[in-house]
N, C-alpha and C. Protein backbone atom coordinates (compact mmCIF):
# COMPACT_ATOMS: atom_id res chain seq x y z
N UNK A 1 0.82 -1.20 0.00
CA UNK A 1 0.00 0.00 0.00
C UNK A 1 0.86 1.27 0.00
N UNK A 2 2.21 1.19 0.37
CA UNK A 2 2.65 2.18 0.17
C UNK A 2 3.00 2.51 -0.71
N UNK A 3 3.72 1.59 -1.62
CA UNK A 3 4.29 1.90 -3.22
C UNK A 3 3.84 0.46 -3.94
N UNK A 4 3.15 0.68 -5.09
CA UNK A 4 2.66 -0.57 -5.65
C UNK A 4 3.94 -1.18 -6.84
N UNK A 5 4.59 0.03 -7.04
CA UNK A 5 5.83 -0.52 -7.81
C UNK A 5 7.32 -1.35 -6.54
N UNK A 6 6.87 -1.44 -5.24
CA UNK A 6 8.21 -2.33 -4.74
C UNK A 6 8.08 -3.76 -5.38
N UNK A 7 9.43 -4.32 -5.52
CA UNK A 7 8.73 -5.99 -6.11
C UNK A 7 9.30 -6.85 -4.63
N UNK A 8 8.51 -7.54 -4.09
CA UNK A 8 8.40 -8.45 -3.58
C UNK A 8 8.71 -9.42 -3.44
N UNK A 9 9.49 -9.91 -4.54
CA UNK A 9 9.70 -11.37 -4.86
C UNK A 9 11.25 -11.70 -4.15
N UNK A 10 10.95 -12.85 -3.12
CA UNK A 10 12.05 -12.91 -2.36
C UNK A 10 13.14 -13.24 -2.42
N UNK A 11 13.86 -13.60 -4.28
CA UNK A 11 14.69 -13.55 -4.77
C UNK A 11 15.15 -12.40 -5.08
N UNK A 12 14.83 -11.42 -5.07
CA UNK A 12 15.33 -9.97 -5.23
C UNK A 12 15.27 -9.29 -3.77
N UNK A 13 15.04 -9.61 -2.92
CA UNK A 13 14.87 -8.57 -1.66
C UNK A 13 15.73 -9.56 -0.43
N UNK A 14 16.10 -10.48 -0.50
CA UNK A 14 16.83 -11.24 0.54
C UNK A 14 18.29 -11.77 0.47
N UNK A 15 18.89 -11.29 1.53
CA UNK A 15 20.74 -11.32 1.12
C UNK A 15 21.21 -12.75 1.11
N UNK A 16 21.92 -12.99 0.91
CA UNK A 16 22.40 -14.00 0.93
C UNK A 16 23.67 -13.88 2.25
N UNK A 17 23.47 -15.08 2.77
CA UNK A 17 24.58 -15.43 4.36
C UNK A 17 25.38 -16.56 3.85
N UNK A 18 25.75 -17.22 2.92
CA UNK A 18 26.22 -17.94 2.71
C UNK A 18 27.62 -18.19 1.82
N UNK A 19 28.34 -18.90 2.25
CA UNK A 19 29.78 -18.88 1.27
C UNK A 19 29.79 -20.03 0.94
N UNK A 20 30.43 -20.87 -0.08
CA UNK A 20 31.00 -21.96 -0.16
C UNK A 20 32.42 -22.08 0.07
N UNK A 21 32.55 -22.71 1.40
CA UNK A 21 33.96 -22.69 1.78
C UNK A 21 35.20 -24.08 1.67
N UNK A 22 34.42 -24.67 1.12
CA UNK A 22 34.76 -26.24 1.00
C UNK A 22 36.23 -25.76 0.20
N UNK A 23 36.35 -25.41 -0.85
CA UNK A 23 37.93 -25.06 -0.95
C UNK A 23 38.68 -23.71 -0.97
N UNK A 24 38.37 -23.20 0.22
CA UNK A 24 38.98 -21.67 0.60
C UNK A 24 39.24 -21.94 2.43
N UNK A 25 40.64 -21.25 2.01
CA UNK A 25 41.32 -20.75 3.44
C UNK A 25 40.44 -20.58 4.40
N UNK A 26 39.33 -18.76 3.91
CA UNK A 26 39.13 -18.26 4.51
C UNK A 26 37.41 -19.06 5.06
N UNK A 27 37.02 -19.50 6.27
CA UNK A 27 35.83 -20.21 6.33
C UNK A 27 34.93 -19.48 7.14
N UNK A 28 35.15 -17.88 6.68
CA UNK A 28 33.94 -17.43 7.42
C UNK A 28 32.93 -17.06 7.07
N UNK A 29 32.01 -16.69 7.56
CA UNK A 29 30.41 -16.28 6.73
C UNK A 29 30.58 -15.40 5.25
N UNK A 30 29.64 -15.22 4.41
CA UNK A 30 30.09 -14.22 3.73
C UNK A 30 29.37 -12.97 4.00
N UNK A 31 28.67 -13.19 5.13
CA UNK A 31 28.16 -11.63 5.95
C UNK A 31 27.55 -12.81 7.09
N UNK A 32 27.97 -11.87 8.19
CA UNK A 32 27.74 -12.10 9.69
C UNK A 32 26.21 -11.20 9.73
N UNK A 33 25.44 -11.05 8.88
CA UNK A 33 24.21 -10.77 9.08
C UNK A 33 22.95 -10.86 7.67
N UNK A 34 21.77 -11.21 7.87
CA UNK A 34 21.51 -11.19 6.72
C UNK A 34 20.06 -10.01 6.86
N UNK A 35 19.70 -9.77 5.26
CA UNK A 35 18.86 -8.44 5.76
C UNK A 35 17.96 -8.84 4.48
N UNK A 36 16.44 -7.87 4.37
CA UNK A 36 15.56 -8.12 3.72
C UNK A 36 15.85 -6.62 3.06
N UNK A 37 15.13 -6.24 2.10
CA UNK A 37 15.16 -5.34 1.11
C UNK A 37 13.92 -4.96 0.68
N UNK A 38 12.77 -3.63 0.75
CA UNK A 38 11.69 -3.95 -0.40
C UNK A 38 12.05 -2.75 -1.05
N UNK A 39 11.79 -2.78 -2.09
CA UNK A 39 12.45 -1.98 -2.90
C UNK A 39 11.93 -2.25 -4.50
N UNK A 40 11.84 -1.04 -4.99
CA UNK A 40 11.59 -1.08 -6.85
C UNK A 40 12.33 -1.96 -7.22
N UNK A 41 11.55 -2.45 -8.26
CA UNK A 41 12.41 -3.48 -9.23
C UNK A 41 13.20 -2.69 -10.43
N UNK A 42 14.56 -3.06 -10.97
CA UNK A 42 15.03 -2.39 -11.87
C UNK A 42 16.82 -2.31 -11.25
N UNK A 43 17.27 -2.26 -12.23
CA UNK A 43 18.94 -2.07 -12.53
C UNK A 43 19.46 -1.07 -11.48
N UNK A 44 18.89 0.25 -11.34
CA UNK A 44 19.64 1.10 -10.23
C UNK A 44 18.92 1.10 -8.79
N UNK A 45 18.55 0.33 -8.68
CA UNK A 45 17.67 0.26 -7.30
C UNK A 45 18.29 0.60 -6.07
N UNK A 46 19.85 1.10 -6.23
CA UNK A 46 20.39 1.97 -5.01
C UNK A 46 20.08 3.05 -5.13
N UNK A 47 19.69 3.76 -6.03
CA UNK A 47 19.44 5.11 -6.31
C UNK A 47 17.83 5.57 -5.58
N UNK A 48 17.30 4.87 -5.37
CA UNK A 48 16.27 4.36 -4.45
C UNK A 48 15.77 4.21 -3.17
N UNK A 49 14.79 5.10 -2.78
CA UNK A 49 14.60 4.68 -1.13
C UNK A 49 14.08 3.13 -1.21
N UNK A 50 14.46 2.63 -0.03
CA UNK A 50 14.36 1.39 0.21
C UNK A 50 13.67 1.22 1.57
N UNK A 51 12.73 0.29 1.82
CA UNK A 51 12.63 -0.30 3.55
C UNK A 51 13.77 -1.47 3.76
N UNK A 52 14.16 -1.58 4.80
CA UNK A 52 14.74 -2.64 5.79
C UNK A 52 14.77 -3.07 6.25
N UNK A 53 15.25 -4.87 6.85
CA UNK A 53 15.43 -5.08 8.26
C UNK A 53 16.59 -6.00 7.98
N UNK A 54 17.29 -6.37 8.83
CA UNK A 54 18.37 -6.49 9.06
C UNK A 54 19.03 -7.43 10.47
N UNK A 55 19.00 -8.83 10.35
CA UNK A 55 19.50 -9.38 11.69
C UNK A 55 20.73 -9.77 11.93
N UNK A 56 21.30 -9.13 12.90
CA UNK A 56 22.62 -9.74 13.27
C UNK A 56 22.71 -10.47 14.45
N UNK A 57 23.92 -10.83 14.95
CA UNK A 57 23.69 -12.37 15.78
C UNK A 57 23.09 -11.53 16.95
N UNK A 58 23.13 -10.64 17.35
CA UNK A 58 22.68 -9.82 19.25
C UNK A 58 21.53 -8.86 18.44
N UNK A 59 21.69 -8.35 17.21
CA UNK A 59 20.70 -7.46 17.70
C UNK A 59 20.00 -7.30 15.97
N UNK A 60 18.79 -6.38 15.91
CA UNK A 60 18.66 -6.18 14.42
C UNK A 60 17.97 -4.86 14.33
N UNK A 61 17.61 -4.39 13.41
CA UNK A 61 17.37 -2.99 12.95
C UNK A 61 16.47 -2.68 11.64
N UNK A 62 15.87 -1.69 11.58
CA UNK A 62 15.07 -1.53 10.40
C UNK A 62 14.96 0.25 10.33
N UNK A 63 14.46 0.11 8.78
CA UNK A 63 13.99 1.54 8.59
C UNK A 63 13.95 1.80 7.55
N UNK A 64 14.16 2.80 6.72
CA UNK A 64 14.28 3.50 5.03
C UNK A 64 15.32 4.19 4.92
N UNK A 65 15.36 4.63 3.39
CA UNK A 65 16.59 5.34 3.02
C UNK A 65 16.95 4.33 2.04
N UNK A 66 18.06 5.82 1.78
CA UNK A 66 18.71 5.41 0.09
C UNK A 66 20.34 4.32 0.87
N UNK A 67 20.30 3.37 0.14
CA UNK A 67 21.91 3.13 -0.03
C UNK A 67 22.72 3.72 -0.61
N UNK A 68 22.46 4.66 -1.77
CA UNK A 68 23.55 5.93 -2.61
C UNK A 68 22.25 6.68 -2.93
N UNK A 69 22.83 7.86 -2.04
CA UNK A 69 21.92 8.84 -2.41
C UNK A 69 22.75 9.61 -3.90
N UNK A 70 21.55 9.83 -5.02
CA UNK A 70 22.45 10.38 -5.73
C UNK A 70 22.41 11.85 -5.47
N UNK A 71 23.91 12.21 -6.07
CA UNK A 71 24.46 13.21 -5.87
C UNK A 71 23.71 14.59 -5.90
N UNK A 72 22.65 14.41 -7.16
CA UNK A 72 21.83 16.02 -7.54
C UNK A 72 20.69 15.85 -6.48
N UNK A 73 20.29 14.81 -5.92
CA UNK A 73 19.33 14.54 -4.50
C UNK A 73 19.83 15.49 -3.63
N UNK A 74 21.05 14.87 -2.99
CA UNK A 74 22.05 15.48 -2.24
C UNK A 74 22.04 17.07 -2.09
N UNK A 75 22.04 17.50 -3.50
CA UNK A 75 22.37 18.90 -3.89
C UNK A 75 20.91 19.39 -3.26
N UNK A 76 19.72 18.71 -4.23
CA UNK A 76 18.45 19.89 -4.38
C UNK A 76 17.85 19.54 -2.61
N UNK A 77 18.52 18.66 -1.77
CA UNK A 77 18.18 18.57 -0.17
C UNK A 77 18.73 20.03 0.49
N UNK A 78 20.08 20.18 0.33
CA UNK A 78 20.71 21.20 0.68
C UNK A 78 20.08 22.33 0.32
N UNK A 79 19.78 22.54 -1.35
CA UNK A 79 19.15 23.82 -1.60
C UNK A 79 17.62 23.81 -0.86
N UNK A 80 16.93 23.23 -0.44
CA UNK A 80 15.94 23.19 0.14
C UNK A 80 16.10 23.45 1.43
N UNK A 81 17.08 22.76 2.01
CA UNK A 81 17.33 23.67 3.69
C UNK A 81 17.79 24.69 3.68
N UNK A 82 18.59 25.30 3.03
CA UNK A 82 18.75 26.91 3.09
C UNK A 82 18.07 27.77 2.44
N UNK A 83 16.68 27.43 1.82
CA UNK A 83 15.65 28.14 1.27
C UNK A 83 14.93 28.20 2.17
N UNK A 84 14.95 27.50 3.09
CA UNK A 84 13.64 26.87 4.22
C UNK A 84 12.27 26.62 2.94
N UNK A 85 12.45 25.85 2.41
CA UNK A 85 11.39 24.77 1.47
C UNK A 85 9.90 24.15 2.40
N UNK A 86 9.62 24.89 2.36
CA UNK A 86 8.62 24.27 3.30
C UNK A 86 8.14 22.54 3.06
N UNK A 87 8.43 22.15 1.94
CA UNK A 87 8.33 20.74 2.03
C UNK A 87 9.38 19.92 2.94
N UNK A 88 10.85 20.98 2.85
CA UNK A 88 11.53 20.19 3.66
C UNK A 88 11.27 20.66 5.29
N UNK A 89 10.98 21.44 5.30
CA UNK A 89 10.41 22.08 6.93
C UNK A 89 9.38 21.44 7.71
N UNK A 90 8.45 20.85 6.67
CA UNK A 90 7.33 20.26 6.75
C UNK A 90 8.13 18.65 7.49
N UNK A 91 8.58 17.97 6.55
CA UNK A 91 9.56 16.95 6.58
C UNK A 91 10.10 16.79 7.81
N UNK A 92 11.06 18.09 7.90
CA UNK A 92 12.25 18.01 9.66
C UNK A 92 10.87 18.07 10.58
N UNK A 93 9.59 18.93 10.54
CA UNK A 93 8.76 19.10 11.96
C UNK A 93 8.61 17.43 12.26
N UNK A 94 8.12 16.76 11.35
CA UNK A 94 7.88 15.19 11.00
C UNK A 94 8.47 14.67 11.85
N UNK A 95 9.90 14.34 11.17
CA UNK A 95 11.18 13.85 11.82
C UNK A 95 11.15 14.08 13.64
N UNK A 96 11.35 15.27 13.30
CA UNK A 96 11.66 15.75 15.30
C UNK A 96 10.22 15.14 16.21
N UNK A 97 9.05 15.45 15.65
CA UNK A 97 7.53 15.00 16.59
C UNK A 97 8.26 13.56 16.83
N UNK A 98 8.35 12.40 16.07
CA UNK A 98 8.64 11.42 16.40
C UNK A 98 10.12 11.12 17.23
N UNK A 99 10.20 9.90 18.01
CA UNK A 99 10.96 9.23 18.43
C UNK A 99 11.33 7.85 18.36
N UNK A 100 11.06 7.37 17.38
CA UNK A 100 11.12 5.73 17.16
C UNK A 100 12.47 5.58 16.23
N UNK A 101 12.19 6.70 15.19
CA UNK A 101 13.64 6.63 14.02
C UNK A 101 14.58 7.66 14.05
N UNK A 102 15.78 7.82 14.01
CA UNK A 102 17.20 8.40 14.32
C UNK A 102 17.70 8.42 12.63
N UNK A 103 17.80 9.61 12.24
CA UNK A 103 18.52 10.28 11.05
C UNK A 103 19.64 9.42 11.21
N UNK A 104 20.51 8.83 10.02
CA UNK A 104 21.62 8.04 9.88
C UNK A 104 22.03 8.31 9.17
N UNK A 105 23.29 8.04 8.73
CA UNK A 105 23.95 8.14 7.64
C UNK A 105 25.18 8.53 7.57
N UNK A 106 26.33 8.06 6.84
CA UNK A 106 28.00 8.40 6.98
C UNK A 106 27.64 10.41 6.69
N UNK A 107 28.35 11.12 7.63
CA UNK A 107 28.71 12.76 7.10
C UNK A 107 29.84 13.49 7.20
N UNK A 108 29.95 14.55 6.14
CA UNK A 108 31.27 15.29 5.76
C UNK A 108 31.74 15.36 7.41
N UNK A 109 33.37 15.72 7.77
CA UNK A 109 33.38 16.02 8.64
C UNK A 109 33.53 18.00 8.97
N UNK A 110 34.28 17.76 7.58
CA UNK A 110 33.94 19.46 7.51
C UNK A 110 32.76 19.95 7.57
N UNK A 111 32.48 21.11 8.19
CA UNK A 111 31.43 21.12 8.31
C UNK A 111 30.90 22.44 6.78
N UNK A 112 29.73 21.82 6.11
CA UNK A 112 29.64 22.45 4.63
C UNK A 112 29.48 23.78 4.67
N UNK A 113 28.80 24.25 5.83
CA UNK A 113 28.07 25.86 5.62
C UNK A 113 27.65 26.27 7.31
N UNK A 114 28.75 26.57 7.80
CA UNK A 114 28.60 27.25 9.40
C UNK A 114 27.64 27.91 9.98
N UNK A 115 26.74 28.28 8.43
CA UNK A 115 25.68 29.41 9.21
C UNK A 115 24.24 28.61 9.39
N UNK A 116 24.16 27.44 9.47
CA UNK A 116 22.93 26.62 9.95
C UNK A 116 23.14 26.02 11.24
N UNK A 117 22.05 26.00 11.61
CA UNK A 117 21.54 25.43 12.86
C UNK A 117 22.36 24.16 12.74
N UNK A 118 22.20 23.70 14.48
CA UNK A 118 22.63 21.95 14.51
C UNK A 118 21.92 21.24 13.75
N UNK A 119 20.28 21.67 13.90
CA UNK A 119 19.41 20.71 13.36
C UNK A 119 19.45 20.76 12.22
N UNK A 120 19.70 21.97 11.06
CA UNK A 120 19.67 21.81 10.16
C UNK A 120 20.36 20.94 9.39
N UNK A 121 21.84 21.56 10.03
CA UNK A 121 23.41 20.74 9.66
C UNK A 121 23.11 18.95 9.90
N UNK A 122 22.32 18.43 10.96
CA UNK A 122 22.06 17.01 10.83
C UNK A 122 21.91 16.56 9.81
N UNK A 123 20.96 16.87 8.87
CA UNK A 123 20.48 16.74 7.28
C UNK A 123 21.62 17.54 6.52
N UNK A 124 21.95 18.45 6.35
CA UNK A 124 22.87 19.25 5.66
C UNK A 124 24.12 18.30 5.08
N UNK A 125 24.65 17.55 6.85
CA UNK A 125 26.03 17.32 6.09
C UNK A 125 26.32 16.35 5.69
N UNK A 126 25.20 15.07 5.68
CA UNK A 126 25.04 13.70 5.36
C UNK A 126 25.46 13.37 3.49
N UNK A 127 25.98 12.32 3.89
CA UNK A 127 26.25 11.72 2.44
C UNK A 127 25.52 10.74 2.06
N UNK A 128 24.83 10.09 3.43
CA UNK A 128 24.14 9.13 2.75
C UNK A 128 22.52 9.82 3.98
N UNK A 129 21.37 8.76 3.96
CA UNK A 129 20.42 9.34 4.15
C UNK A 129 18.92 7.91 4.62
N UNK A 130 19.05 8.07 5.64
CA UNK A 130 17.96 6.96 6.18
C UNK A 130 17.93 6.76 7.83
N UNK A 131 16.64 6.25 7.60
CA UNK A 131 15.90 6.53 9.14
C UNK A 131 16.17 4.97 9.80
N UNK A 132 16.43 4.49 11.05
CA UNK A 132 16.99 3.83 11.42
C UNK A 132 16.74 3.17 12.83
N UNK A 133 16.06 1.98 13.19
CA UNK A 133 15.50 1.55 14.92
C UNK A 133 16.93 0.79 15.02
N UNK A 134 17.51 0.80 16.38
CA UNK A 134 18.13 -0.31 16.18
C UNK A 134 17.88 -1.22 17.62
N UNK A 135 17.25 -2.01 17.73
CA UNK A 135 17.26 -2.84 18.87
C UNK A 135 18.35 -4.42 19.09
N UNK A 136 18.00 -4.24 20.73
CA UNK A 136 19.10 -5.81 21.06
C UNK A 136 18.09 -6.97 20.63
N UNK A 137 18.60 -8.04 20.38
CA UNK A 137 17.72 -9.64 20.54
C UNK A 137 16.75 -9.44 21.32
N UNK A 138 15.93 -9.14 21.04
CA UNK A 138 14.77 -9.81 22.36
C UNK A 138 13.63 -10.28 21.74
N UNK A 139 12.58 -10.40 22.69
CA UNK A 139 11.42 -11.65 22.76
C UNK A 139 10.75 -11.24 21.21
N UNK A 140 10.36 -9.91 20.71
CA UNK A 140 9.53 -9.44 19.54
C UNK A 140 10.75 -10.01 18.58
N UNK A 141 11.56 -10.03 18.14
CA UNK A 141 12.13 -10.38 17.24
C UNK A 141 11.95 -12.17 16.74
N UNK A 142 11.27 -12.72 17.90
CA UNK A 142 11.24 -14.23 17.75
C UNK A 142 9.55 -14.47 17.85
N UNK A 143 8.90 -13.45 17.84
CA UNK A 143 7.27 -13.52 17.88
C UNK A 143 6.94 -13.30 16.62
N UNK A 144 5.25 -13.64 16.83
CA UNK A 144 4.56 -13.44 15.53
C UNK A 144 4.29 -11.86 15.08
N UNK A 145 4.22 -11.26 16.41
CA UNK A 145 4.00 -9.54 16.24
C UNK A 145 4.77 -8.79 15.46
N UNK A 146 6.22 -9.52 14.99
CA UNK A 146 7.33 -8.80 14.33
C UNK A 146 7.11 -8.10 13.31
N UNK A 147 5.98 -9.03 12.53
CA UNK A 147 5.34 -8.52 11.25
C UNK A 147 4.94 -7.35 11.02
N UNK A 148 3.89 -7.72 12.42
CA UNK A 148 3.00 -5.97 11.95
C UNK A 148 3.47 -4.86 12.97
N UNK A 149 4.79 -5.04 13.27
CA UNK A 149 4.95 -3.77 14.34
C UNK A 149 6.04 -3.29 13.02
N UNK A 150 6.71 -4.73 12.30
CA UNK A 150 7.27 -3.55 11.14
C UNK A 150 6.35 -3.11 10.35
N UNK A 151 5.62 -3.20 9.57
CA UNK A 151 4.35 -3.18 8.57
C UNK A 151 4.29 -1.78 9.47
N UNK A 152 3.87 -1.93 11.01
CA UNK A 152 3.20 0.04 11.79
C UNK A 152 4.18 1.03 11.34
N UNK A 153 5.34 0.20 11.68
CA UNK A 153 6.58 0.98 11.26
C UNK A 153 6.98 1.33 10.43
N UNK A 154 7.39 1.04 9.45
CA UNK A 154 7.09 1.04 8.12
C UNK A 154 6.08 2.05 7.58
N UNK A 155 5.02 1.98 7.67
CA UNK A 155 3.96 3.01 7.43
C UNK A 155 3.87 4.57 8.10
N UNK A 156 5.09 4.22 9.10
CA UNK A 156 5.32 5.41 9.90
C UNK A 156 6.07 6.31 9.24
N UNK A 157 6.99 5.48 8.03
CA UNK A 157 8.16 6.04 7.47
C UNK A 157 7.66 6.43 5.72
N UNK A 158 6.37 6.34 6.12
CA UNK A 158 5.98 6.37 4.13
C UNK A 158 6.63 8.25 4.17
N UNK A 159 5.76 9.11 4.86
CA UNK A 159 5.87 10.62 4.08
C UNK A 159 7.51 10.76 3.96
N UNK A 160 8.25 9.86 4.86
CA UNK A 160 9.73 10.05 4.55
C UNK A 160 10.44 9.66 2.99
N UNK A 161 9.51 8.14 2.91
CA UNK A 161 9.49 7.89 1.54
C UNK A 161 9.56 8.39 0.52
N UNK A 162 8.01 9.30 0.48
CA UNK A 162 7.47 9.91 -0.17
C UNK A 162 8.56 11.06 -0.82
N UNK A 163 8.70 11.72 0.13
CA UNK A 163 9.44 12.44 0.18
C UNK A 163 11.40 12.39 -0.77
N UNK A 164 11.81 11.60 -0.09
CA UNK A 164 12.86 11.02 -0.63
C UNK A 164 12.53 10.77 -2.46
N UNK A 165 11.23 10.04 -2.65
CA UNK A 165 11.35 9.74 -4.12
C UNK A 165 10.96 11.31 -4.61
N UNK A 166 10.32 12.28 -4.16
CA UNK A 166 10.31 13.38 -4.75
C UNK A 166 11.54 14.38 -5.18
N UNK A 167 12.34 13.75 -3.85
CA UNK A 167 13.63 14.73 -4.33
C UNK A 167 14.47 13.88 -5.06
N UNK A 168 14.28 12.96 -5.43
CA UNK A 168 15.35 12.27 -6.56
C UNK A 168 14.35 12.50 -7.69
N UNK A 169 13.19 12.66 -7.79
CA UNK A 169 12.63 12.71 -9.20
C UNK A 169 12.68 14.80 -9.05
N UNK A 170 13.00 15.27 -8.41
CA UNK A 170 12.71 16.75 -8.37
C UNK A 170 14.59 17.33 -8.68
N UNK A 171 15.35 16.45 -8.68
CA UNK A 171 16.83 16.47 -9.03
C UNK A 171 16.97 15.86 -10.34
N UNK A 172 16.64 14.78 -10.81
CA UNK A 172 16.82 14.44 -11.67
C UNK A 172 16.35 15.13 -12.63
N UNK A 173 14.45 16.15 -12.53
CA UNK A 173 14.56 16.47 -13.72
C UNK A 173 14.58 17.99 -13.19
N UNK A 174 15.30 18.64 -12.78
CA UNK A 174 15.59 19.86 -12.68
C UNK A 174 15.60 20.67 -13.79
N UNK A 175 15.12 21.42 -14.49
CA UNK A 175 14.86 22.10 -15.09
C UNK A 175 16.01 22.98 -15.45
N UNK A 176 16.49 23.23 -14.93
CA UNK A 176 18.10 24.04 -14.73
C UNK A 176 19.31 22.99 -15.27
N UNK A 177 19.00 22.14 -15.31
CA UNK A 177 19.99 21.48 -16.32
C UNK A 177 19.57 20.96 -17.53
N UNK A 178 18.41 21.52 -18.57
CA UNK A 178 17.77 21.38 -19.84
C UNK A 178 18.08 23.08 -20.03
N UNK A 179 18.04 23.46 -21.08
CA UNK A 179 17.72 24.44 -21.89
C UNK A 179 16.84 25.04 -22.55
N UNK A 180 15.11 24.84 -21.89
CA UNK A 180 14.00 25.33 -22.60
C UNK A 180 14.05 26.78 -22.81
């Protein structure tokens, strides 16, 4: 219900934990965690907000966001926080009301533009871009409830979604890089 274009099919959305180690040195996992994916179908699907979850041996995690945010995203985010964009204003009030998901993402350490707020600079100086629970092992992770508390969750994170695919389709076709 949130996006009718994610594909589903659990050959495309589920990692693989497995190596064949039968003739290699090295005999360790080929990831010490394995994770689910829903996500558009198609060739650049990092370019893409994505949902998540993710188990590792103590603990696991979920949320949205891009794995490569592209770069003109990046850009028309920035120009939107120092315009104060009310879509993105709209967006951060969002973000802050809640407490379930924590802004993530690797960021510059320089800092890009001194004259913004902390809060702004949170979003500002990120390179990458996604919302993020992270809990220890416990009892919900081995229940039937897991489903639909991600499914609540999940649905918690659509206008973030939403959002995200607007500014990659609002970068990509920027108008300012055609010549009408």
């Amino acid at each position: 219900s949130i996006d009718p274009d994610i594909d589903p099919n659990p050959k495309k959305c589920i990692s693989r934990i497995y190596r064949d180690v039968r003739f290699s040195k090295d005999k360790s996992p080929y990831r010490p965690n394995v994770w689910l994916a829903f996500k558009k179908s198609g060739k650049d699907w990092k370019a893409d907000p994505v949902y998540f979850f993710e188990i590792f041996h103590d603990s696991y995690r979920f949320g949205m966001g891009f794995y490569a945010v592209p770069k003109e995203a990046l850009e028309k985010l920035r120009e939107w926080i120092v315009k104060k964009n009310p879509k993105f204003q709209k967006i951060n009030a969002l973000y802050l009301e809640q407490d379930k998901f924590h802004l993530e993402g690797e960021k510059y350490r320089k800092i890009l533009n001194p004259s913004l707020s902390d809060e702004q600079l949170d979003w500002y100086q990120r390179k990458e871009l996604y919302f993020m629970q992270i809990r220890k092992a416990d009892e919900m992770l081995y229940s039937s409830t897991l489903a639909t508390v991600l499914l609540t969750r999940f649905k918690e994170l659509e206008p973030f979604y939403h959002f995200f695919h607007e500014l990659k389709k609002m970068s990509v076709f920027d108008d300012r890089k055609f010549n009408f």
